[in-house]
C-alpha atoms as a PDB file:
ATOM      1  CA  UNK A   1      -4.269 -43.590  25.491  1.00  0.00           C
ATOM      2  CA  UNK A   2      -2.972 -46.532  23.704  1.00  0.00           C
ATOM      3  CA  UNK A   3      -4.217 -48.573  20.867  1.00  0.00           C
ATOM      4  CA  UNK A   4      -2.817 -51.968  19.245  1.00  0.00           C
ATOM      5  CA  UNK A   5       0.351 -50.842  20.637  1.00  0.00           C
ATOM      6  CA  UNK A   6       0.766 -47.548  19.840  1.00  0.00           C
ATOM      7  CA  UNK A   7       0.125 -44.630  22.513  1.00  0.00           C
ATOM      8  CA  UNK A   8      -0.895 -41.616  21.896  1.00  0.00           C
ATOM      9  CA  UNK A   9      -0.495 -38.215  23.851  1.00  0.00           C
ATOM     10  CA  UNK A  10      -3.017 -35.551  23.802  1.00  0.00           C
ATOM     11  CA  UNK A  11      -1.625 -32.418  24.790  1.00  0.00           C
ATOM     12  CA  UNK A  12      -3.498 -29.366  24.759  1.00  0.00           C
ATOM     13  CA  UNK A  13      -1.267 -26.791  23.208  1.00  0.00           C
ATOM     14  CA  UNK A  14      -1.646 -23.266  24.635  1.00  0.00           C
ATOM     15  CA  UNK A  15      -2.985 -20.725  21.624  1.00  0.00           C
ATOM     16  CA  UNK A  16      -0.148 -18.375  20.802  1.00  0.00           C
ATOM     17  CA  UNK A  17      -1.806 -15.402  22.030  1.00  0.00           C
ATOM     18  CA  UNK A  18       0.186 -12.653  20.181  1.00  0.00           C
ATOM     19  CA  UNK A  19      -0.409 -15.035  16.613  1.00  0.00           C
ATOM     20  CA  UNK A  20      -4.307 -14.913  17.508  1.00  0.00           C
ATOM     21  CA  UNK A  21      -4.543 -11.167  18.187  1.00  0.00           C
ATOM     22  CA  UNK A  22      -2.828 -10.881  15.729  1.00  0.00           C
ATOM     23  CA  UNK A  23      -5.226 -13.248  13.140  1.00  0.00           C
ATOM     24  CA  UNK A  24      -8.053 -11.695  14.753  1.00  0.00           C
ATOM     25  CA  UNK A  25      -6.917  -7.812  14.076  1.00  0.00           C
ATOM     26  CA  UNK A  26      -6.557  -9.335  10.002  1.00  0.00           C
ATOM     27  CA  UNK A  27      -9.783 -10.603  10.092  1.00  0.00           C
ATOM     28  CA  UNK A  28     -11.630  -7.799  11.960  1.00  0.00           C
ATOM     29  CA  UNK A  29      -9.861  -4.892   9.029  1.00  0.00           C
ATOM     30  CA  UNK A  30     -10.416  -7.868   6.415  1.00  0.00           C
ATOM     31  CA  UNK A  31     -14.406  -7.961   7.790  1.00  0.00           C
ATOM     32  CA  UNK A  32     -14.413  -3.898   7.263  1.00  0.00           C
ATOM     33  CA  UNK A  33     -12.596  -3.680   3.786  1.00  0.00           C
ATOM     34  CA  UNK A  34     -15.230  -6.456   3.019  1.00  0.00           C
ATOM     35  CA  UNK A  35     -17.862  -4.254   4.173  1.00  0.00           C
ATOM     36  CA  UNK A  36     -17.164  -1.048   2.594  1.00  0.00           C
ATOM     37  CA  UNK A  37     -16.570  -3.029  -0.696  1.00  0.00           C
ATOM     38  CA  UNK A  38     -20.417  -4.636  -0.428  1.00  0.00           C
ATOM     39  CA  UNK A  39     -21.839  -1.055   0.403  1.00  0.00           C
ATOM     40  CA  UNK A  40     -19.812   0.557  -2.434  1.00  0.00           C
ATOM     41  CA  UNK A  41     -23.442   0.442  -4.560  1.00  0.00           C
ATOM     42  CA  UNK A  42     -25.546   1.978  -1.609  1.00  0.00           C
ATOM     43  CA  UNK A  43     -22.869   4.501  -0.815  1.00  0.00           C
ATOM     44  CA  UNK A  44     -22.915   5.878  -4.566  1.00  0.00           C
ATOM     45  CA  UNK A  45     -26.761   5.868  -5.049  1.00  0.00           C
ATOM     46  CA  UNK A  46     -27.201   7.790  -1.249  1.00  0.00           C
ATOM     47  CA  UNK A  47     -27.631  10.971  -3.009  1.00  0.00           C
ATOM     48  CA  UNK A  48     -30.871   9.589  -4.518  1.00  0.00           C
ATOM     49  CA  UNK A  49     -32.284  10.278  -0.922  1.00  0.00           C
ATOM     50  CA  UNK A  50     -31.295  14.025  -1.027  1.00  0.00           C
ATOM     51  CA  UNK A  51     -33.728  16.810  -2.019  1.00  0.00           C
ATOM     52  CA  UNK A  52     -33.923  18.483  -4.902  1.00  0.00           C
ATOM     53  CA  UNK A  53     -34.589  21.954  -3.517  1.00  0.00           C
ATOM     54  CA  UNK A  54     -31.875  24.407  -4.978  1.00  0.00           C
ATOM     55  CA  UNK A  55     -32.074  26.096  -1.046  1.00  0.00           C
ATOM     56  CA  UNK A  56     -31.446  22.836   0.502  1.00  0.00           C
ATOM     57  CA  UNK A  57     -28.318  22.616   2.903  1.00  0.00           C
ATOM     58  CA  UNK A  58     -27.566  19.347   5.166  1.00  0.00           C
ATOM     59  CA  UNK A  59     -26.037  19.165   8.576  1.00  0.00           C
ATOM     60  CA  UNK A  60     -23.596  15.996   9.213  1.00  0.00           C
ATOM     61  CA  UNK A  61     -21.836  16.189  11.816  1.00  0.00           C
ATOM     62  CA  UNK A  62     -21.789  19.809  13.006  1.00  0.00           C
ATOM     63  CA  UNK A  63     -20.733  20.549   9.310  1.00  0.00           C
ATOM     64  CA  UNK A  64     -22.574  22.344   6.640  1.00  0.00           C
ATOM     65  CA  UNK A  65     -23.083  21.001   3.343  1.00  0.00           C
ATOM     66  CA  UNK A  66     -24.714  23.317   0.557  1.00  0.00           C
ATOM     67  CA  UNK A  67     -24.737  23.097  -2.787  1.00  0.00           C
ATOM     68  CA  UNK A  68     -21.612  24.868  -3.576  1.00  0.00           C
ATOM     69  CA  UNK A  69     -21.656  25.954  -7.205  1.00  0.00           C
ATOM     70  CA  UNK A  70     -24.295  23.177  -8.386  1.00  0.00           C
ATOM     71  CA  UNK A  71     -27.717  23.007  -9.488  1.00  0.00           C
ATOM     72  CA  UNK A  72     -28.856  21.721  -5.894  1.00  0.00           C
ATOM     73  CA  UNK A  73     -27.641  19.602  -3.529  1.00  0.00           C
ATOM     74  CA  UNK A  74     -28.534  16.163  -4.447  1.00  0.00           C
ATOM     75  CA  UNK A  75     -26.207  17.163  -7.789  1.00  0.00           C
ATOM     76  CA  UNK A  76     -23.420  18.142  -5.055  1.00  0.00           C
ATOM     77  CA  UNK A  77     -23.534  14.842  -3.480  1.00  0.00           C
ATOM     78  CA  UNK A  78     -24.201  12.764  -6.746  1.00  0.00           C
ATOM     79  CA  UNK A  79     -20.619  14.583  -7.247  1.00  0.00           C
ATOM     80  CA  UNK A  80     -18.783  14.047  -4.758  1.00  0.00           C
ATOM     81  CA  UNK A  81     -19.989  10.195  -4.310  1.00  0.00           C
ATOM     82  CA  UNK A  82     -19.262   9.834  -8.062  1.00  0.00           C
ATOM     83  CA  UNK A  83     -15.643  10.741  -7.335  1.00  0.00           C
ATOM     84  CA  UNK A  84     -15.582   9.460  -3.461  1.00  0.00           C
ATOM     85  CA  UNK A  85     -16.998   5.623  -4.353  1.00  0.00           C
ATOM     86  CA  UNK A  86     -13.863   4.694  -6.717  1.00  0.00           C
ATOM     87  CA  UNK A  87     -11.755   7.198  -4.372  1.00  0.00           C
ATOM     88  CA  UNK A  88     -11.949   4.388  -1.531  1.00  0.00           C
ATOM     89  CA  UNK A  89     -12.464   1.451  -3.457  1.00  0.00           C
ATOM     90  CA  UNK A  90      -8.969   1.690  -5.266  1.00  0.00           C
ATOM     91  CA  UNK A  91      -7.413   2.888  -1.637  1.00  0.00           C
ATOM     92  CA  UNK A  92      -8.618  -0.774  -0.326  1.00  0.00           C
ATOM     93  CA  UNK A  93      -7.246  -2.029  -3.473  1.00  0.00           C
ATOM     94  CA  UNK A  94      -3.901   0.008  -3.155  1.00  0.00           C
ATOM     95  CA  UNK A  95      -3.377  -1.334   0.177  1.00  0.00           C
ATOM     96  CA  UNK A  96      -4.401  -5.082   0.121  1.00  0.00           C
ATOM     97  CA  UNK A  97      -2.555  -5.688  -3.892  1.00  0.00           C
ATOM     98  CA  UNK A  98       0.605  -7.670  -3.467  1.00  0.00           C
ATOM     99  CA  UNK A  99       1.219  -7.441  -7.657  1.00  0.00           C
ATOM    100  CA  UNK A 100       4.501  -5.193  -7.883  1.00  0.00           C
ATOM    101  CA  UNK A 101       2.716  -2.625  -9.798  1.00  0.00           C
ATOM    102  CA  UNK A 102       0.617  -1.934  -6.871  1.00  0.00           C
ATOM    103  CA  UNK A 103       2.157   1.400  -6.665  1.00  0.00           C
ATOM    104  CA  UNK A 104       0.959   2.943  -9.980  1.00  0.00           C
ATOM    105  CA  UNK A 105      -2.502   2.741  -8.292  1.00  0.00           C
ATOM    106  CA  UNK A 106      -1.582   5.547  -6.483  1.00  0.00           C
ATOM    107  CA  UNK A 107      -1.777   8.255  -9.712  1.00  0.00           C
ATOM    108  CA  UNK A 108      -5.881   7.332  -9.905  1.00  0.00           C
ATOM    109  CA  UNK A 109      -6.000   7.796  -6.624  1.00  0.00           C
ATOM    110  CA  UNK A 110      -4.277  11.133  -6.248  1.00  0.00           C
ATOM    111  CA  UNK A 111      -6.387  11.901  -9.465  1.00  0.00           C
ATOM    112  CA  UNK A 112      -9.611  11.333  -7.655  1.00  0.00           C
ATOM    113  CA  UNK A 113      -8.537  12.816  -3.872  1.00  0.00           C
ATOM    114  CA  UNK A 114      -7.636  16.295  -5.697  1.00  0.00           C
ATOM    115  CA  UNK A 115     -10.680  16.045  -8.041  1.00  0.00           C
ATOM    116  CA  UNK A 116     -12.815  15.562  -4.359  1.00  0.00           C
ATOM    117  CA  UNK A 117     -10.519  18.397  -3.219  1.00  0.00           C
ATOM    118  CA  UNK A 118     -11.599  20.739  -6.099  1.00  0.00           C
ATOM    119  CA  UNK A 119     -15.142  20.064  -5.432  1.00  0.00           C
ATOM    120  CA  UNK A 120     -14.904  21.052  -1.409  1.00  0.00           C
ATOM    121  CA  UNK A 121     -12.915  23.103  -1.588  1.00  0.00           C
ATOM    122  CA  UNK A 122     -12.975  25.008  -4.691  1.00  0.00           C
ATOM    123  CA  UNK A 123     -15.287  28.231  -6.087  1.00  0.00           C
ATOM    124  CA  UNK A 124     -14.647  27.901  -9.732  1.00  0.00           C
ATOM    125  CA  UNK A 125     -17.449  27.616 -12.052  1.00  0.00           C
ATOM    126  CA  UNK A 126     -15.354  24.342 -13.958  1.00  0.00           C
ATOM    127  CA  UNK A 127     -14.047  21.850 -12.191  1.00  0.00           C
ATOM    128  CA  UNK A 128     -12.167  18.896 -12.764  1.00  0.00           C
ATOM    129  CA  UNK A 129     -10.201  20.548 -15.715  1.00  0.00           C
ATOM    130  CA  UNK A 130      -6.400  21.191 -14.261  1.00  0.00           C
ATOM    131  CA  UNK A 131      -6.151  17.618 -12.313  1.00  0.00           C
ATOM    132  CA  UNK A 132      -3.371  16.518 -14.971  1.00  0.00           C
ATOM    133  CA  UNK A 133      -1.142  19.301 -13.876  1.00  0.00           C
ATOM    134  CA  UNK A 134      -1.221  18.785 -10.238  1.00  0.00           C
ATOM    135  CA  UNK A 135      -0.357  14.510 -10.416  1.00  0.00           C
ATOM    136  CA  UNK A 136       2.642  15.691 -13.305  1.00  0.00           C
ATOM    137  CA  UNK A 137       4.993  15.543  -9.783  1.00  0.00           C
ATOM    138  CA  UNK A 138       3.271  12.619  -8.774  1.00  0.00           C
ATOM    139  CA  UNK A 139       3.823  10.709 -11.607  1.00  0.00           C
ATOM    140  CA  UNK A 140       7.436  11.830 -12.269  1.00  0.00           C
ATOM    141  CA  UNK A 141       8.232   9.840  -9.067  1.00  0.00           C
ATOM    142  CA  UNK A 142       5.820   7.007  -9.080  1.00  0.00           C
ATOM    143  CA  UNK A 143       6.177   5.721 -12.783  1.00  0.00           C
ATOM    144  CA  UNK A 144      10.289   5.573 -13.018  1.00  0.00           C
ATOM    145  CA  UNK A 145      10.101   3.705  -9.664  1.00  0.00           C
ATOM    146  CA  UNK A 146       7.636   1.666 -10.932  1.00  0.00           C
ATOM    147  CA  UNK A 147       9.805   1.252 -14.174  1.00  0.00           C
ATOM    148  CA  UNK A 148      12.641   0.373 -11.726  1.00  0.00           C
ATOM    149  CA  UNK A 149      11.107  -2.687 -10.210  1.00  0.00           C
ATOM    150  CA  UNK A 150      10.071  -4.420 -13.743  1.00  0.00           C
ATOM    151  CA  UNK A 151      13.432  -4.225 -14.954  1.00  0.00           C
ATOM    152  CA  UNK A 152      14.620  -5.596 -11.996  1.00  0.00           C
ATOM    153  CA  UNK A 153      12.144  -8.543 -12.568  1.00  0.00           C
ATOM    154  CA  UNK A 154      12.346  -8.647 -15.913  1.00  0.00           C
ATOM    155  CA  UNK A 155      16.079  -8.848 -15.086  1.00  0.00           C
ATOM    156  CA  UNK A 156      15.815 -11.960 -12.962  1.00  0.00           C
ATOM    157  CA  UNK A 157      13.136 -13.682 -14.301  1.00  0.00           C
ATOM    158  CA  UNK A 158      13.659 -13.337 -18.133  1.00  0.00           C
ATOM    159  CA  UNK A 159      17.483 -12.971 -18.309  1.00  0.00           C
ATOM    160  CA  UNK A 160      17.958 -14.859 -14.990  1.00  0.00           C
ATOM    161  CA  UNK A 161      20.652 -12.224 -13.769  1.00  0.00           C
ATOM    162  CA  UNK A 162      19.762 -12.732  -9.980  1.00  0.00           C
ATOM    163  CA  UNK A 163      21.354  -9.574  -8.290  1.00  0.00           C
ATOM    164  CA  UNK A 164      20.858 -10.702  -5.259  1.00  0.00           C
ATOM    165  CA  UNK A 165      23.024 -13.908  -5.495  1.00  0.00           C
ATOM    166  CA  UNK A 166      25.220 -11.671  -7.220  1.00  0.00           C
ATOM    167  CA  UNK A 167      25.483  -9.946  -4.508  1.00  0.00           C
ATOM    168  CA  UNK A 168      25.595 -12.517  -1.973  1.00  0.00           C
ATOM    169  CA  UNK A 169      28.833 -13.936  -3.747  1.00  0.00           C
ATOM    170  CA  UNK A 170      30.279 -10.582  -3.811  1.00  0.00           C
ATOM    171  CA  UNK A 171      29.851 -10.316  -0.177  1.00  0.00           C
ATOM    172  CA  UNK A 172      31.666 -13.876   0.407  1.00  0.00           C
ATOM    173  CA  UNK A 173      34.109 -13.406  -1.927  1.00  0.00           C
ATOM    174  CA  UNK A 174      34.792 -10.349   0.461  1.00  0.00           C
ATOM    175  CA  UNK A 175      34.351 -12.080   3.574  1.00  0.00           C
ATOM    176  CA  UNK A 176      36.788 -14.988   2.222  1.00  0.00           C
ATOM    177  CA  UNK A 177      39.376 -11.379   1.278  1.00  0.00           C
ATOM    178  CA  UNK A 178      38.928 -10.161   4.512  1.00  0.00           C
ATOM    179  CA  UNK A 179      39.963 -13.236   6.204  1.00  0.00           C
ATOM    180  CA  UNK A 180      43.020 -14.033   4.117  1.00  0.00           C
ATOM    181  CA  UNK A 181      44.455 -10.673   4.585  1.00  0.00           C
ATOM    182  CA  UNK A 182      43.880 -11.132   8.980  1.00  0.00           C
ATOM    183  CA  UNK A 183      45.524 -14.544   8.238  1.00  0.00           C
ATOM    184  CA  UNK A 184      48.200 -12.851   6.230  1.00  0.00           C
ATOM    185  CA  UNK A 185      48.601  -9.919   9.316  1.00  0.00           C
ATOM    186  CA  UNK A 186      49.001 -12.234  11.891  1.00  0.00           C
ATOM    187  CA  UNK A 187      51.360 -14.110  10.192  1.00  0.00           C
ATOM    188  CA  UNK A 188      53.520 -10.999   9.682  1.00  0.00           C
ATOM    189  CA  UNK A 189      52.824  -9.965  13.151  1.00  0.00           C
ATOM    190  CA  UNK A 190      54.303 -13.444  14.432  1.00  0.00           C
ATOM    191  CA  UNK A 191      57.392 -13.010  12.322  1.00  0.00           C
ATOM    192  CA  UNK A 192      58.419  -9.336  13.317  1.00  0.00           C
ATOM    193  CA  UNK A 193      57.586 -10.625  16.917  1.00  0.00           C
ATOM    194  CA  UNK A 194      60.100 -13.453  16.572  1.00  0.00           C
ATOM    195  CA  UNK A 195      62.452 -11.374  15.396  1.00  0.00           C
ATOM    196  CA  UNK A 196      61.826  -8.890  18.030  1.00  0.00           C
ATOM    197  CA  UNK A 197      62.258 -11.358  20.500  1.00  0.00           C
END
């Protein structure tokens, strides 16, 4: 099609098909993440719909859910959604934050899956009261590594010691030694052949 001169040409471009499964896969876990994030209210207030009979159990799934330990029931479940609501909420956050302190949101996490833990899975009359002991490993790891990345940026964006162009000349600066001394070799290997000759 031309106008005043100037032609244009429509070609229809065939959608990259990997890109678009690919966009579509985003926005489908995007969609859920999205989902369980509006629901988060609902979710936490479900117990509300539980009864308040102390002999009360509730079948889910082939699975058996009593009261455990707790007054009744709907207490059980107010528990455990009390601790599973922000347990999944900061596991969406964990895995969509692209801050790099993202990984410290891993201790309240580990803090809230062993507190759910203790109230499965545990018969103790208190619960909730050892949880600092069991993330001590936890945080031994996560916090120095953690501690490791700021200085790193605090290296290169305060100081403005960039390792990695420090690094980068290193590697040419070998590169450039490397090829000097095969320059140099063949150069020696040329004169004893010479003289061999």
């Amino acid at each position: 099609m031309c106008v005043n001169d100037i032609c244009f040409t429509t070609m229809m471009k065939k959608p990259n098909t990997e890109k678009s499964k690919k966009a579509k896969r985003k926005l489908l876990i995007e969609s859920f993440m999205v989902f369980f994030i509006v629901v988060s209210p609902f979710v936490f207030n479900l117990h509300e719909y539980i009864s308040d009979d102390p002999t009360a159990t509730i079948n889910f799934l082939g699975i058996s859910i009593d009261k455990n330990g707790f007054p009744n029931i709907n207490v059980y479940v107010w528990f455990l959604l009390g601790k599973f609501v922000p347990f999944y909420l900061l596991l969406i956050w964990f895995f969509t934050c692209q801050h790099w302190w993202y990984h410290i949101i891993i201790i309240p996490l580990l803090m809230y899956a062993f507190q759910i833990f203790e109230g499965v899975f545990s018969d103790d009359k208190f619960i909730d009261t050892e949880n600092v002991l069991w993330l001590l490993p936890v945080c031994m790891v996560v916090i120095p590594f953690v501690y490791f990345i700021r200085i790193k940026l605090y290296d290169k964006h305060v100081h403005g010691i960039d390792l990695e162009a420090m690094d980068a000349e290193l590697q040419a600066y070998r590169e450039k030694e490397r090829l000097r001394q095969e320059k140099e070799d063949r150069k020696v290997e040329r004169i004893v052949n010479k003289e061999a000759s």
